[in-house]
N, C-alpha and C. Protein backbone atom coordinates (compact mmCIF):
# COMPACT_ATOMS: atom_id res chain seq x y z
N UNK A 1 -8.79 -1.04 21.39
CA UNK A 1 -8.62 -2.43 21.67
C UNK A 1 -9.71 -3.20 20.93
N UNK A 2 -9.20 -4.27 20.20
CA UNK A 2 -10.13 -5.10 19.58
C UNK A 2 -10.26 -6.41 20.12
N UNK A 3 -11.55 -6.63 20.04
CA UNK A 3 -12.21 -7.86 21.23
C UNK A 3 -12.38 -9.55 20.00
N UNK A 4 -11.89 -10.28 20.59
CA UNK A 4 -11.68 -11.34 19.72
C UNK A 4 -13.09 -12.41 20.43
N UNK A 5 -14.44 -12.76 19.75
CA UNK A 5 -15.20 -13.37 20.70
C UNK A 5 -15.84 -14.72 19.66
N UNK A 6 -15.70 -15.50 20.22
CA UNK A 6 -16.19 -17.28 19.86
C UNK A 6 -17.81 -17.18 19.79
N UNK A 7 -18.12 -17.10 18.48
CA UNK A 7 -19.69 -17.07 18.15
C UNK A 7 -20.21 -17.87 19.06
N UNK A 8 -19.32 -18.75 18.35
CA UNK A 8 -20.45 -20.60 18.74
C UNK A 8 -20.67 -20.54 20.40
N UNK A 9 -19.91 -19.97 21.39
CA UNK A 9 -19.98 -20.08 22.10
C UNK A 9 -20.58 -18.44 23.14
N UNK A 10 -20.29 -17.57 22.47
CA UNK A 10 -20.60 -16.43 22.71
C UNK A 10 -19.64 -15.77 24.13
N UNK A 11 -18.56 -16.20 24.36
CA UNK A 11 -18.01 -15.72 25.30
C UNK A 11 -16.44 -15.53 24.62
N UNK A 12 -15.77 -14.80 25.50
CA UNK A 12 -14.78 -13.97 25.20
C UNK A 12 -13.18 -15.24 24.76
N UNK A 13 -12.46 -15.01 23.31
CA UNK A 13 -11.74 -15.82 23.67
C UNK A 13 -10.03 -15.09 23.78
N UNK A 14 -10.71 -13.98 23.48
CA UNK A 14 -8.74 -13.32 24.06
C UNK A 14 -9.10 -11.41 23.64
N UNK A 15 -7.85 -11.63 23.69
CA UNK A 15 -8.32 -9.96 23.28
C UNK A 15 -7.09 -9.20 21.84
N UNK A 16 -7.40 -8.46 21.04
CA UNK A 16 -6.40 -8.24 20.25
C UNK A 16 -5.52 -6.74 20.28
N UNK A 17 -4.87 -6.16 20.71
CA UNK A 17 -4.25 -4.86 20.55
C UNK A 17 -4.01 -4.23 19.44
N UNK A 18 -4.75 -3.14 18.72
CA UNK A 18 -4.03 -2.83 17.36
C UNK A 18 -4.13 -1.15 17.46
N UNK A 19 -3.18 -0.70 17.51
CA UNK A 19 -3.39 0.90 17.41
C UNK A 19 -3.31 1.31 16.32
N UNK A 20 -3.69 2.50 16.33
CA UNK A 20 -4.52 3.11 15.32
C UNK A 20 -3.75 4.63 15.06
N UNK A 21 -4.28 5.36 14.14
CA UNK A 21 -3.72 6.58 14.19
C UNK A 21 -4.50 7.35 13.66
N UNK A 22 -4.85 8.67 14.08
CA UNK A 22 -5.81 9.76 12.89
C UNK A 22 -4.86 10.67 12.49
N UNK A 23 -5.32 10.96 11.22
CA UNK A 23 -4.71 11.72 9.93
C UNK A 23 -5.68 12.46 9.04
N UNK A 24 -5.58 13.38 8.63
CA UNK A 24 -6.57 14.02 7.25
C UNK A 24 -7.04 12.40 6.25
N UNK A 25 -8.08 12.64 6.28
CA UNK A 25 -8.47 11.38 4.81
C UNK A 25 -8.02 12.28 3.72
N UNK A 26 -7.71 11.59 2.54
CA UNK A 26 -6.98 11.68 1.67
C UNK A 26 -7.83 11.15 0.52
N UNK A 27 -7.78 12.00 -0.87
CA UNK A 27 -8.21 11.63 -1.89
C UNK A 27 -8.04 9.97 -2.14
N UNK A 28 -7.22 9.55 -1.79
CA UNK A 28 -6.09 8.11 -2.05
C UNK A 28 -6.83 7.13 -1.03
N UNK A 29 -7.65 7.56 -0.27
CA UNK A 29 -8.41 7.10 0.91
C UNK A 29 -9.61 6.47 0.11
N UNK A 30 -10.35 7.12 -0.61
CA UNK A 30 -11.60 6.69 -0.95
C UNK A 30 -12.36 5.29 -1.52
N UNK A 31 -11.43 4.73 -2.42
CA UNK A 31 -11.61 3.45 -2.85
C UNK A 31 -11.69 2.66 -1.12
N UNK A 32 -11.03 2.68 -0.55
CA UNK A 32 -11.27 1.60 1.03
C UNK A 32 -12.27 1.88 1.78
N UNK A 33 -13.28 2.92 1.49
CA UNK A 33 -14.18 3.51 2.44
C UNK A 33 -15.38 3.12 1.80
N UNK A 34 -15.13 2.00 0.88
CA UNK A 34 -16.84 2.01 0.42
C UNK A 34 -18.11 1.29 1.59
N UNK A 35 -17.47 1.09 2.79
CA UNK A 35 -17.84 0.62 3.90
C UNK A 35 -18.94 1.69 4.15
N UNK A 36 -18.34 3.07 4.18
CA UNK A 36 -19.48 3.67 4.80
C UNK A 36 -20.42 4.49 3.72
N UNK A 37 -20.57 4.27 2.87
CA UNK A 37 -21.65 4.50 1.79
C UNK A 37 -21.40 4.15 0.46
N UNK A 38 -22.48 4.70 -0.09
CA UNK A 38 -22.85 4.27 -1.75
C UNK A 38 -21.54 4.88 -2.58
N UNK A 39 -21.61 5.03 -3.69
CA UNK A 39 -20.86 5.66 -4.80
C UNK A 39 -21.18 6.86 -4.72
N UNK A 40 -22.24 7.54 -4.58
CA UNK A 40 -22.99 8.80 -4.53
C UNK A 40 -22.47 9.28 -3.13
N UNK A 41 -22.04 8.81 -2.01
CA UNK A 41 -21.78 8.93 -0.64
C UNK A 41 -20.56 9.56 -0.75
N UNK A 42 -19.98 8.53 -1.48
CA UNK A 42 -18.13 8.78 -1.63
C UNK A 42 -17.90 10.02 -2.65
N UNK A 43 -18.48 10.34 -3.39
CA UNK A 43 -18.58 11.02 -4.57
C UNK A 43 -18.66 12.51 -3.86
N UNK A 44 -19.62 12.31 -2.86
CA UNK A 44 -20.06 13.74 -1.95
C UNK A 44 -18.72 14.01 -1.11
N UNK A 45 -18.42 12.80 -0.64
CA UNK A 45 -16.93 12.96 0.45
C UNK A 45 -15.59 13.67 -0.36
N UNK A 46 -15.51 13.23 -1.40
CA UNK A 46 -14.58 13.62 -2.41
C UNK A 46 -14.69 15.37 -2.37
N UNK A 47 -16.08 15.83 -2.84
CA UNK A 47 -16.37 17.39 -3.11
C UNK A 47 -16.01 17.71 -1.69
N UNK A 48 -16.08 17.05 -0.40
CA UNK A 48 -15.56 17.72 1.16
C UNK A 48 -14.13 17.71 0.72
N UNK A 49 -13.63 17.00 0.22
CA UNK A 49 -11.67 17.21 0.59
C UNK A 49 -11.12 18.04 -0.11
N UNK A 50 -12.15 18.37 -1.41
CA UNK A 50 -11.99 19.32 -1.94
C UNK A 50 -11.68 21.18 -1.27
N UNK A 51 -12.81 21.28 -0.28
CA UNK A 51 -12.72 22.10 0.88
C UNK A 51 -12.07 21.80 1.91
N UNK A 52 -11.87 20.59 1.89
CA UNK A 52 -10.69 20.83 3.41
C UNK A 52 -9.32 21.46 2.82
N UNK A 53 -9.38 21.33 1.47
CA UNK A 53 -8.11 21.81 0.62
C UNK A 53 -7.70 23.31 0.69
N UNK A 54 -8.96 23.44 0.54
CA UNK A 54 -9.04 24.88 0.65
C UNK A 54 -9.16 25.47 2.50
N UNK A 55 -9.38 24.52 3.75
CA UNK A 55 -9.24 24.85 4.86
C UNK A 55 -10.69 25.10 5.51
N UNK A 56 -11.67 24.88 4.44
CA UNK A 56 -13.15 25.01 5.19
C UNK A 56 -13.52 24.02 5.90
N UNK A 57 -13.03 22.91 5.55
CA UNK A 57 -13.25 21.67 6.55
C UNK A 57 -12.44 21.33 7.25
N UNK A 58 -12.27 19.87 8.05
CA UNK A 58 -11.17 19.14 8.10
C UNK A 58 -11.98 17.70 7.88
N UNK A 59 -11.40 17.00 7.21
CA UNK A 59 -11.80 15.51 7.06
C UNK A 59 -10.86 14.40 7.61
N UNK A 60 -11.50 13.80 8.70
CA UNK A 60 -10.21 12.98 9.42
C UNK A 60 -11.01 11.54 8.98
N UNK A 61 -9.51 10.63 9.22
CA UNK A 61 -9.42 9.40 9.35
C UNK A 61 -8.85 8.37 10.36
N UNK A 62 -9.17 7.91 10.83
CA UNK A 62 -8.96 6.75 11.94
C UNK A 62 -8.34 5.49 11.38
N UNK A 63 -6.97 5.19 11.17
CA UNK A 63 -6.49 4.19 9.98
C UNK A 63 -5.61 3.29 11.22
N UNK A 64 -5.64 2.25 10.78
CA UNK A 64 -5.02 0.67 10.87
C UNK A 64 -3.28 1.02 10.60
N UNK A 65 -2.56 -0.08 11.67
CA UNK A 65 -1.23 0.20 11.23
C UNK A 65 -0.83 -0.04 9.57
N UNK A 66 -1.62 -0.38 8.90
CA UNK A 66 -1.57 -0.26 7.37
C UNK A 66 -2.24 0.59 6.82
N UNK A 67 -2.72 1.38 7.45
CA UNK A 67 -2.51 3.00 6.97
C UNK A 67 -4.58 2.43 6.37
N UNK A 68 -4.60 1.68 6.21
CA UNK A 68 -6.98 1.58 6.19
C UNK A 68 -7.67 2.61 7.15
N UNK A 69 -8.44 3.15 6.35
CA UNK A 69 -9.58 3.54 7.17
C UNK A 69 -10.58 2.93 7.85
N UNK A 70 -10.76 3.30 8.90
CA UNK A 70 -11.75 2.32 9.46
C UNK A 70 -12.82 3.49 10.37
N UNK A 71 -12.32 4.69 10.11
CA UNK A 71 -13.61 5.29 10.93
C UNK A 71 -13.15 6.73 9.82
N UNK A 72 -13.98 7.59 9.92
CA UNK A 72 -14.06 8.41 8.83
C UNK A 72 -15.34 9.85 9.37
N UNK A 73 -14.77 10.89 9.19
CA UNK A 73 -15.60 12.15 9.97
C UNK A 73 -14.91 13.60 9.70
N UNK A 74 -16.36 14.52 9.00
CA UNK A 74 -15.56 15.51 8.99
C UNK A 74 -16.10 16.71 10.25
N UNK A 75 -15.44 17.95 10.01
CA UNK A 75 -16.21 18.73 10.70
C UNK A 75 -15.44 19.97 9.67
N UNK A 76 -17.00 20.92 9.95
CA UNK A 76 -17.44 21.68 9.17
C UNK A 76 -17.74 23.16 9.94
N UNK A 77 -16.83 24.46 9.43
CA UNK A 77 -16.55 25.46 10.20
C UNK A 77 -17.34 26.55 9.79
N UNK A 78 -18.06 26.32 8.78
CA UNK A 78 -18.73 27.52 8.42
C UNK A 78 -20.47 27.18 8.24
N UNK A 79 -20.86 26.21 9.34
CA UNK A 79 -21.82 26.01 9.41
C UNK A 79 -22.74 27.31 10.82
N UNK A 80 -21.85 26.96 11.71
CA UNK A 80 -22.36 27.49 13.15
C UNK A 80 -21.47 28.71 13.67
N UNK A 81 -21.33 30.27 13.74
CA UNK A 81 -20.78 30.85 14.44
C UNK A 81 -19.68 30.38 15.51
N UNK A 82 -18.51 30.98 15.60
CA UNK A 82 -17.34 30.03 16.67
C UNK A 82 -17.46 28.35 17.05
N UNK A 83 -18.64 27.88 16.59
CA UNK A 83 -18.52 26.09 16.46
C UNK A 83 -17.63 25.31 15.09
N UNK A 84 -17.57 24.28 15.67
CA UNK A 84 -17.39 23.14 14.20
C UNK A 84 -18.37 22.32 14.13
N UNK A 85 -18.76 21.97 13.40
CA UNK A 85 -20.28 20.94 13.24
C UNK A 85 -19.31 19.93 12.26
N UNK A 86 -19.86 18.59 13.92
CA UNK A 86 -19.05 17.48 12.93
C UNK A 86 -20.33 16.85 12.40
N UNK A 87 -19.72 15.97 11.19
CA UNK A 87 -20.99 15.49 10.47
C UNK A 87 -20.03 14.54 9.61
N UNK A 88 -21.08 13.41 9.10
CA UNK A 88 -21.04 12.44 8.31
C UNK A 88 -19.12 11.75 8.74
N UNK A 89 -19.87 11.07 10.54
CA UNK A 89 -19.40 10.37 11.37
C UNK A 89 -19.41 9.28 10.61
N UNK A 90 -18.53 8.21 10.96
CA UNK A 90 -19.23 7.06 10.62
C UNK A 90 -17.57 5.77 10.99
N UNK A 91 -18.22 4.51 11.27
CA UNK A 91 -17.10 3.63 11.57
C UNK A 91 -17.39 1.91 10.82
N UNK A 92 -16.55 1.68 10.25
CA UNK A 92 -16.78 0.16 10.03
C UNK A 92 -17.65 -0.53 10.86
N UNK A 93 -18.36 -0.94 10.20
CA UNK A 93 -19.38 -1.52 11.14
C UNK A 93 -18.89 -3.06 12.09
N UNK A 94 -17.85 -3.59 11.32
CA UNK A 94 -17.14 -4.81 11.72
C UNK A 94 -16.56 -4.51 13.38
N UNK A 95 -16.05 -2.98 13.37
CA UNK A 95 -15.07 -2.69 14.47
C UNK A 95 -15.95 -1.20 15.25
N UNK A 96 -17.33 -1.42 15.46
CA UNK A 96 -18.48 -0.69 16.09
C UNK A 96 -18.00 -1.19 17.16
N UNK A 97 -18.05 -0.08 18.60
CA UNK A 97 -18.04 -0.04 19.92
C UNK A 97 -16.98 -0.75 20.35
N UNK A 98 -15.86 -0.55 19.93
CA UNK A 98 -14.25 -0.67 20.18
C UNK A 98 -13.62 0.77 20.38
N UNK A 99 -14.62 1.74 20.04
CA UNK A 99 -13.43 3.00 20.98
C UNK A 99 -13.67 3.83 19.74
N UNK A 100 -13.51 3.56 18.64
CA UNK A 100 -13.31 4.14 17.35
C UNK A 100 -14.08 5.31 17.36
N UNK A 101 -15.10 5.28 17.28
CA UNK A 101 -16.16 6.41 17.72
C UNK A 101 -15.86 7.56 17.84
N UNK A 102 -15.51 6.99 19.47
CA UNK A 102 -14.81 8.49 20.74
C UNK A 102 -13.91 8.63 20.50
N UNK A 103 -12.32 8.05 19.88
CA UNK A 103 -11.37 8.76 19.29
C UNK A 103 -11.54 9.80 18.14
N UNK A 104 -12.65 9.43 17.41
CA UNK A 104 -12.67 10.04 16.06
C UNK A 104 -13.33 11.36 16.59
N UNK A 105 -14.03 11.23 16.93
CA UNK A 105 -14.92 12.76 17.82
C UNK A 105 -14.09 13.81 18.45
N UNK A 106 -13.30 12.82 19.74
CA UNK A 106 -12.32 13.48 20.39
C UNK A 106 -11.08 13.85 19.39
N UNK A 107 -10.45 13.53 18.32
CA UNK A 107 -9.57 13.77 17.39
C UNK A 107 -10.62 15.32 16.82
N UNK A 108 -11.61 15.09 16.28
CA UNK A 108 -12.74 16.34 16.19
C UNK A 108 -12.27 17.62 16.90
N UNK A 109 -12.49 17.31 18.07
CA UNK A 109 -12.63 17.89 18.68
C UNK A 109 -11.62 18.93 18.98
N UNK A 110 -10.42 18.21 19.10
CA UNK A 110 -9.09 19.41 19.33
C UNK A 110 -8.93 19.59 18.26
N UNK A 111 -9.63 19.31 16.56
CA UNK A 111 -8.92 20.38 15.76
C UNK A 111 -10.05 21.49 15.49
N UNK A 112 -11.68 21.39 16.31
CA UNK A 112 -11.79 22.48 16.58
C UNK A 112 -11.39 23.48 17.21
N UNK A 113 -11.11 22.99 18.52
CA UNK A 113 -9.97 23.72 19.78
C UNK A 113 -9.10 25.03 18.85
N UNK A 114 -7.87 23.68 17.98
CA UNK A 114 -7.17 24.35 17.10
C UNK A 114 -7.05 25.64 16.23
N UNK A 115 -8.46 25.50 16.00
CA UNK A 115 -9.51 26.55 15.19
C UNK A 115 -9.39 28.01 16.47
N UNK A 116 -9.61 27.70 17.02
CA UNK A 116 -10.08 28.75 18.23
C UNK A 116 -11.30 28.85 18.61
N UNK A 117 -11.98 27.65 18.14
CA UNK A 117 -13.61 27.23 18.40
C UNK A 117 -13.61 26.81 19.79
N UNK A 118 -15.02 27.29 20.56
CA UNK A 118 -14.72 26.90 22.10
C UNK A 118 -16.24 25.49 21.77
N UNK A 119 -16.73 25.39 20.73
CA UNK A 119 -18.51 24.67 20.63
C UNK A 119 -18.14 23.84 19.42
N UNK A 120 -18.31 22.25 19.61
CA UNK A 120 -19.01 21.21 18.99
C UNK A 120 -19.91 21.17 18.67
N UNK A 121 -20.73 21.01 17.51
CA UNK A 121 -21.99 20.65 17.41
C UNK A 121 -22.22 19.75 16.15
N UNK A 122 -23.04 19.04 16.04
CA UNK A 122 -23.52 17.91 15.29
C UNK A 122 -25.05 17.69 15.33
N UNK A 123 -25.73 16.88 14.28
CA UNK A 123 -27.22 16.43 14.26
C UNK A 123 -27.20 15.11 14.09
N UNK A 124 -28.30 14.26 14.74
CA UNK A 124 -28.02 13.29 14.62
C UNK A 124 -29.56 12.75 14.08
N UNK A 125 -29.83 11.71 13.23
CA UNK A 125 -30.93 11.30 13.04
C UNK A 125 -32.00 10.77 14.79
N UNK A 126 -32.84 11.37 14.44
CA UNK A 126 -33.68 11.06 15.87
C UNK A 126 -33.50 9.44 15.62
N UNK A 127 -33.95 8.47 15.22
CA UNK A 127 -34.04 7.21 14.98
C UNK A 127 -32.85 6.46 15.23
N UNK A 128 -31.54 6.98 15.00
CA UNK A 128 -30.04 6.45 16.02
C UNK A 128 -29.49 6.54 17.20
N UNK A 129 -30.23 5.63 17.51
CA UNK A 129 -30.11 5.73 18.85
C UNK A 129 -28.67 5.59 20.07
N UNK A 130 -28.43 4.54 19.09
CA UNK A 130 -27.00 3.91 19.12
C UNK A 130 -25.50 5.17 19.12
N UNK A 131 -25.90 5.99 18.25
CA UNK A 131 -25.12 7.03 17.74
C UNK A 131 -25.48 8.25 18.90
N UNK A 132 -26.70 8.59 18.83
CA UNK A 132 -27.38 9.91 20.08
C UNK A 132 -26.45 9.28 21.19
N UNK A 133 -26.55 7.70 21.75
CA UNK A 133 -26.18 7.32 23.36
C UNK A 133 -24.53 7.86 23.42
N UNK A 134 -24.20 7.70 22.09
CA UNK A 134 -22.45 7.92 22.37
C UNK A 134 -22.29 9.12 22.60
N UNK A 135 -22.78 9.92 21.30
CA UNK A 135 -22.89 11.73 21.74
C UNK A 135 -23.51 12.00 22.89
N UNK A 136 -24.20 11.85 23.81
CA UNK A 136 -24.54 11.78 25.19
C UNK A 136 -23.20 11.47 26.29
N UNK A 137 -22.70 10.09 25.82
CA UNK A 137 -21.68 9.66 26.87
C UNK A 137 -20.64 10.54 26.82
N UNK A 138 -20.37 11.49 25.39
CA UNK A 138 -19.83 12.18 25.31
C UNK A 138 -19.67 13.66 25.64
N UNK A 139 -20.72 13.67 26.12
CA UNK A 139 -20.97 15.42 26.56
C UNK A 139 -21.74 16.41 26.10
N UNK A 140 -22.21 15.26 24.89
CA UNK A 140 -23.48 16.34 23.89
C UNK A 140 -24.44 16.63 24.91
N UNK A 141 -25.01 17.86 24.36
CA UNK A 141 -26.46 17.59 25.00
C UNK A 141 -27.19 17.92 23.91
N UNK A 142 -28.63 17.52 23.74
CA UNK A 142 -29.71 18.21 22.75
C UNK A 142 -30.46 19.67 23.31
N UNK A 143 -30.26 19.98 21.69
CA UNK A 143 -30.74 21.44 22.34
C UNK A 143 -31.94 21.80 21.05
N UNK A 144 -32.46 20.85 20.42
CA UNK A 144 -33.56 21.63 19.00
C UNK A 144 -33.40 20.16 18.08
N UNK A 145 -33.80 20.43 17.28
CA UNK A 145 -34.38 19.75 16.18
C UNK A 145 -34.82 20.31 15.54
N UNK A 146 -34.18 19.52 13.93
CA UNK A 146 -34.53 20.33 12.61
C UNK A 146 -34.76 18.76 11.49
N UNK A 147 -35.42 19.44 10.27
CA UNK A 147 -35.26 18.18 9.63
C UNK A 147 -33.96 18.60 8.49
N UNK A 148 -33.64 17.32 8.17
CA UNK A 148 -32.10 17.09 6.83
C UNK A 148 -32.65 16.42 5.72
N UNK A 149 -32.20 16.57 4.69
CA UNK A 149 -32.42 15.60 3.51
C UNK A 149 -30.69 16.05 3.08
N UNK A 150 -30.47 14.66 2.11
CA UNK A 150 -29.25 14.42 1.62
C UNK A 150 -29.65 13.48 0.38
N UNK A 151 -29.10 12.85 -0.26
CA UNK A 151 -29.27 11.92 -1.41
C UNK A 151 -28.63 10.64 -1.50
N UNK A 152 -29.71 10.02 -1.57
CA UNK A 152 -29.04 8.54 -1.25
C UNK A 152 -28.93 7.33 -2.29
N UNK A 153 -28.10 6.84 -2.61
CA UNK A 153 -28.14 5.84 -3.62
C UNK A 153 -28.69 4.13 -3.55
N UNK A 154 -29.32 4.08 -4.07
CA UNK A 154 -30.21 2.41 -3.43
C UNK A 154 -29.46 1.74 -4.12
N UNK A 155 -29.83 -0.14 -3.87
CA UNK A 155 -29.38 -0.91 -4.19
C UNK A 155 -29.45 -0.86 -5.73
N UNK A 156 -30.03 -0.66 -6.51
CA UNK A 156 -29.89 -0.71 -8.00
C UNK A 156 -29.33 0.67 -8.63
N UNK A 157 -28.88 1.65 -7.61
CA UNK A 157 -27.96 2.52 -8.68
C UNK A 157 -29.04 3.64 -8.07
N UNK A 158 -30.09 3.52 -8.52
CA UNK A 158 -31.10 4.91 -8.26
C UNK A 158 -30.83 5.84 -7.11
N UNK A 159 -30.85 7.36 -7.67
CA UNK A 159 -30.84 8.17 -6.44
C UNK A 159 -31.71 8.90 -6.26
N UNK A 160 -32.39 8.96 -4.66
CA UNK A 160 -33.40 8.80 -4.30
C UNK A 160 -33.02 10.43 -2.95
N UNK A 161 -33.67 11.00 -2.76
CA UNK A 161 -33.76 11.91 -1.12
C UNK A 161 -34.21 11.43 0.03
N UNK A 162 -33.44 11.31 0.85
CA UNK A 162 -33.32 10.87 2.03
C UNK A 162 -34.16 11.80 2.86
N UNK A 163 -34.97 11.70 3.82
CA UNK A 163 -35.70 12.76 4.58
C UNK A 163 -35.73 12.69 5.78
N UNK A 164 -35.47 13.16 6.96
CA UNK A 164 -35.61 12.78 8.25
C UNK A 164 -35.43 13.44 8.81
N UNK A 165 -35.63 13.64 9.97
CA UNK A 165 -35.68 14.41 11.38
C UNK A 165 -34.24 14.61 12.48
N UNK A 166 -33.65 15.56 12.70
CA UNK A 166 -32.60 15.50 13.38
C UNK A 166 -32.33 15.94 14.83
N UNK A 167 -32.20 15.13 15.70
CA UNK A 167 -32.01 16.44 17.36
C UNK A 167 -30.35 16.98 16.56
N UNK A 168 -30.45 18.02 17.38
CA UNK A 168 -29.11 18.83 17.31
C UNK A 168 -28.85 18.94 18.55
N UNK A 169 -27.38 18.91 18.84
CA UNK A 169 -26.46 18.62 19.68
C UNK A 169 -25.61 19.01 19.56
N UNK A 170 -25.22 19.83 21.40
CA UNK A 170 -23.70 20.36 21.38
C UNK A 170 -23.08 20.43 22.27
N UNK A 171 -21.50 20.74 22.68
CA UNK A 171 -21.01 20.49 23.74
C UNK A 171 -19.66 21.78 23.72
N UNK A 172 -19.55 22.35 24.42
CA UNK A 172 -18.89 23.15 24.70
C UNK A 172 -17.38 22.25 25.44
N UNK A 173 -16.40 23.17 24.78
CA UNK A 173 -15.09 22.63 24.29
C UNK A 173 -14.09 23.28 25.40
């Protein structure tokens, strides 16, 4: 459900209904997703669908009755013994804390099931807090911490290593 709200006034002025559907993201997907990262971001997502091709992943999408992405997440089977480790979550930031989230997780989730995986697990930057509270509301729990680096592309093109600290989190399925 999408919430329709009057800046100027800051209170609620109706409400909008739009359902949604999840599906595999799709090579054909990528140009609409520059929402959730750089060129270098998408470039990395591309080499994942490559493996979901092959069945090591699954890469889902959360799309608009016009078929847009608007939330985007894979999970990854050959990270953790009988788990899926979902990773590189992520939702339009326009349509944050409308549900999108917990569908995309919970969509996660039964195609670990699917798998014959009984364990979720994911890392989350210690510093997102926003992101940790949902995996919480969701059933994560933290169990360790490790640090991640990935590669990140800045505003002028340059790519740079990302460094940070992660709790790890999991939830039995």
């Amino acid at each position: 459900m999408l919430r329709a709200v009057n800046t100027e006034h800051d209170s609620t002025v109706g409400t909008i209904v739009t359902p949604v559907t999840v599906r595999d993201l799709l090579p054909r997907d990528l140009p609409a997703c520059t929402w959730s990262g750089s060129a270098t971001h998408l470039r990395h997502v591309a080499g994942e669908l490559v493996r979901a091709a092959a069945g090591e992943v699954d890469y889902l999408a959360v799309c608009t009755p016009v078929d847009l992405p608007v939330a985007i997440g894979g999970v990854d089977y050959r990270v953790a013994e009988g788990a899926g480790t979902l990773w590189q979550l992520a939702v339009l930031p326009a349509l944050r804390s409308r549900g999108l989230g917990t569908l995309l997780v919970r969509a996660a989730e039964r195609r670990i099931r699917d798998r014959g995986r009984r364990r979720a697990e994911l890392a989350v930057e210690e510093d997102n807090m926003r992101a940790r509270a949902l995996y919480e509301r969701l059933g994560y729990v933290a169990y360790g911490r490790e640090p991640d680096a990935w590669d990140e592309e800045g505003p002028g093109g340059q790519v740079r290593r990302h460094e940070t600290m992660c709790v790890l989190m999991r939830r039995d399925l």
